[in-house]
C-alpha atoms as a PDB file:
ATOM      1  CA  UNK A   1     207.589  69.850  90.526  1.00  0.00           C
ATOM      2  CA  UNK A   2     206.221  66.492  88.979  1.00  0.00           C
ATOM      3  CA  UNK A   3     207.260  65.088  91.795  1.00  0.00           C
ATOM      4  CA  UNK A   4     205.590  66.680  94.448  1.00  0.00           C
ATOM      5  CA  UNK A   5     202.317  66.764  92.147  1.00  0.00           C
ATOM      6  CA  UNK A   6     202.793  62.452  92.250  1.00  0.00           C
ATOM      7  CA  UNK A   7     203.265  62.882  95.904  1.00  0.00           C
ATOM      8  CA  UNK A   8     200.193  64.528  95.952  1.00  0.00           C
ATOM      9  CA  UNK A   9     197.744  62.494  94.222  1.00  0.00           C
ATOM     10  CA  UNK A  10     199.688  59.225  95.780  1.00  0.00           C
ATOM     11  CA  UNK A  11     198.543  60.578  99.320  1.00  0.00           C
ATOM     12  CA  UNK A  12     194.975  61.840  98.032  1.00  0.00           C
ATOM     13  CA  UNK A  13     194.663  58.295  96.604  1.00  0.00           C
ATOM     14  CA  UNK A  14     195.620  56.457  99.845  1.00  0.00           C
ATOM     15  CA  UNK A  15     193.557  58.929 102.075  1.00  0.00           C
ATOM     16  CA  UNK A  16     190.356  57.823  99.672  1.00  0.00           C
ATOM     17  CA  UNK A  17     190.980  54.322 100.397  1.00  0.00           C
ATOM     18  CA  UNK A  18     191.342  54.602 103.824  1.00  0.00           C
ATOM     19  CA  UNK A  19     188.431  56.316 104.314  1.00  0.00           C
ATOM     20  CA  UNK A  20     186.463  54.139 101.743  1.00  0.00           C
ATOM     21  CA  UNK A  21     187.758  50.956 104.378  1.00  0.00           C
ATOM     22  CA  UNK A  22     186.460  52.945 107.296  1.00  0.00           C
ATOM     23  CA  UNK A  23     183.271  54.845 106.585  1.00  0.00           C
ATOM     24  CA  UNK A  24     181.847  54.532 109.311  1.00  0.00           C
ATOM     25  CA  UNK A  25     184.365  55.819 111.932  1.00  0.00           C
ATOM     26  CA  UNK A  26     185.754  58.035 109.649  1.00  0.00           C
ATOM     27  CA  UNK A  27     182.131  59.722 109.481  1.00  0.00           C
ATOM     28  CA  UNK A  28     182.111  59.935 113.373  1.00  0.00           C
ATOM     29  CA  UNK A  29     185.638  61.300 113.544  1.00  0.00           C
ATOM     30  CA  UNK A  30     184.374  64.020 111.356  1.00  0.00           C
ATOM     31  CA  UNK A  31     181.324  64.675 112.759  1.00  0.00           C
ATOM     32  CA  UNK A  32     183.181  64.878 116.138  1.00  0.00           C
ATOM     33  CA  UNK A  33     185.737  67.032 114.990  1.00  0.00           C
ATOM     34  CA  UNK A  34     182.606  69.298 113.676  1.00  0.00           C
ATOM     35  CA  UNK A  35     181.083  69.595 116.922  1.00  0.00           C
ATOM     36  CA  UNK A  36     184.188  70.146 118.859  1.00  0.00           C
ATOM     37  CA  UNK A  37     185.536  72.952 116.758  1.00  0.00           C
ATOM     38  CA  UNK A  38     181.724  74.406 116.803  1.00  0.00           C
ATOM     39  CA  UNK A  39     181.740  74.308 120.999  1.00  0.00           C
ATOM     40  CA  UNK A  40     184.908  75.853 121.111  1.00  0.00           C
ATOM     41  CA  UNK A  41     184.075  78.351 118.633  1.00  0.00           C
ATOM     42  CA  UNK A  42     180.593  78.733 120.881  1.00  0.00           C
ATOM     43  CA  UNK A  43     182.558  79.231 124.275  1.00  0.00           C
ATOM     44  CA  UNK A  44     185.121  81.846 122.736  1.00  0.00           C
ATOM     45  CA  UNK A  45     182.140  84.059 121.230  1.00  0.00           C
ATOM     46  CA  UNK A  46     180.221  83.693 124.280  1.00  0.00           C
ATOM     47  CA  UNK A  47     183.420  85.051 126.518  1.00  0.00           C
ATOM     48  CA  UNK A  48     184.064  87.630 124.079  1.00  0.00           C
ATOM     49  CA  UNK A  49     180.639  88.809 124.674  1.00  0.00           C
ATOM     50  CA  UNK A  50     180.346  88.326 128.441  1.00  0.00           C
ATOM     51  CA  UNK A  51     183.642  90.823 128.812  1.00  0.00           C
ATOM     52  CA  UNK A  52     181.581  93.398 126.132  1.00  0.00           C
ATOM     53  CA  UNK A  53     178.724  93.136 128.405  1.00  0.00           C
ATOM     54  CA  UNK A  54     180.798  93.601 131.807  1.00  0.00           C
ATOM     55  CA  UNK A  55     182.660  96.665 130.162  1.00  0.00           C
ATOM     56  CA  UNK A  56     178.985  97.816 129.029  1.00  0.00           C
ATOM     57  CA  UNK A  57     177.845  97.261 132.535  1.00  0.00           C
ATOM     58  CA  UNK A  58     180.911  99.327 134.457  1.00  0.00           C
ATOM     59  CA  UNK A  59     180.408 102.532 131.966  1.00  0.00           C
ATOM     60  CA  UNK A  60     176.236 102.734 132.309  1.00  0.00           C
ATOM     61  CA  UNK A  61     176.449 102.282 136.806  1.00  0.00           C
ATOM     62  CA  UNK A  62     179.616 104.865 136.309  1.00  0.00           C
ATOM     63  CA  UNK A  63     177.571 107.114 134.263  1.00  0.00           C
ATOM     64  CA  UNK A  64     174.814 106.526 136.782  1.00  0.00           C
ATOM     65  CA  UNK A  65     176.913 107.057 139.553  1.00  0.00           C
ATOM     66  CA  UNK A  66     178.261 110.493 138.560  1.00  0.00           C
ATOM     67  CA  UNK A  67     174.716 111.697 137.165  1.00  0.00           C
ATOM     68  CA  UNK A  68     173.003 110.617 140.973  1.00  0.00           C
ATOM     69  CA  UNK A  69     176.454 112.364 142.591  1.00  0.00           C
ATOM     70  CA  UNK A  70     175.930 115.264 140.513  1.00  0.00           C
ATOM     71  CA  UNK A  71     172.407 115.711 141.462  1.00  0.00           C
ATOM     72  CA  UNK A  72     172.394 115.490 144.888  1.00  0.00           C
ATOM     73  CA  UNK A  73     175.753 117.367 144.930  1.00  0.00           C
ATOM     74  CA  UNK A  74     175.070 120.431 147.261  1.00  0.00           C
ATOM     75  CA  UNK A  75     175.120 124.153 145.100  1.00  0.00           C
ATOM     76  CA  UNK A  76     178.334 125.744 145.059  1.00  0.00           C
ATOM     77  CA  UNK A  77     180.221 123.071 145.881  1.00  0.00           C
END
C-alpha cells in the first residue's frame, strides 16, 4: 500500500512541476478543456429539449386535431 501512496505523491509532484514550467499553456489547455466540455454539455441539453418540445408539439396539434374532428363531426355519427 506504501507503495502505491509513493507512486502517488511521486506523480502529484511531477504533475506540479510540469505545470509550474508551463503556466501559461497549461492555463489555456484548461480553460479550453472548460469551454469544450461546457459546449458539449450546451448542445446535449439543448437536443434534449428540442425532442421535449417536438413531442410537446405532436400531443397539443393531436389534441387539437381530434377536439376540431370532434366538433365538426356530424350527430349520430
Amino acid at each position: 500500500m506504501s507503495t502505491i501512496r509513493q507512486s502517488t505523491r511521486d506523480v502529484n509532484r511531477e504533475t506540479g512541476r510540469v505545470i509550474g514550467e508551463h503556466l501559461l499553456p497549461s492555463a489555456l489547455t484548461a480553460f479550453g478543456v472548460g469551454v469544450g466540455v461546457g459546449f458539449l454539455g450546451a448542445i446535449l441539453l439543448h437536443d434534449r429539449s428540442r425532442q421535449q418540445e417536438a413531442a410537446m408539439t405532436k400531443r397539443v396539434l393531436d389534441a387539437v386535431s381530434n377536439a376540431l374532428r370532434n366538433s365538426v363531426a356530424k350527430p349520430g355519427s
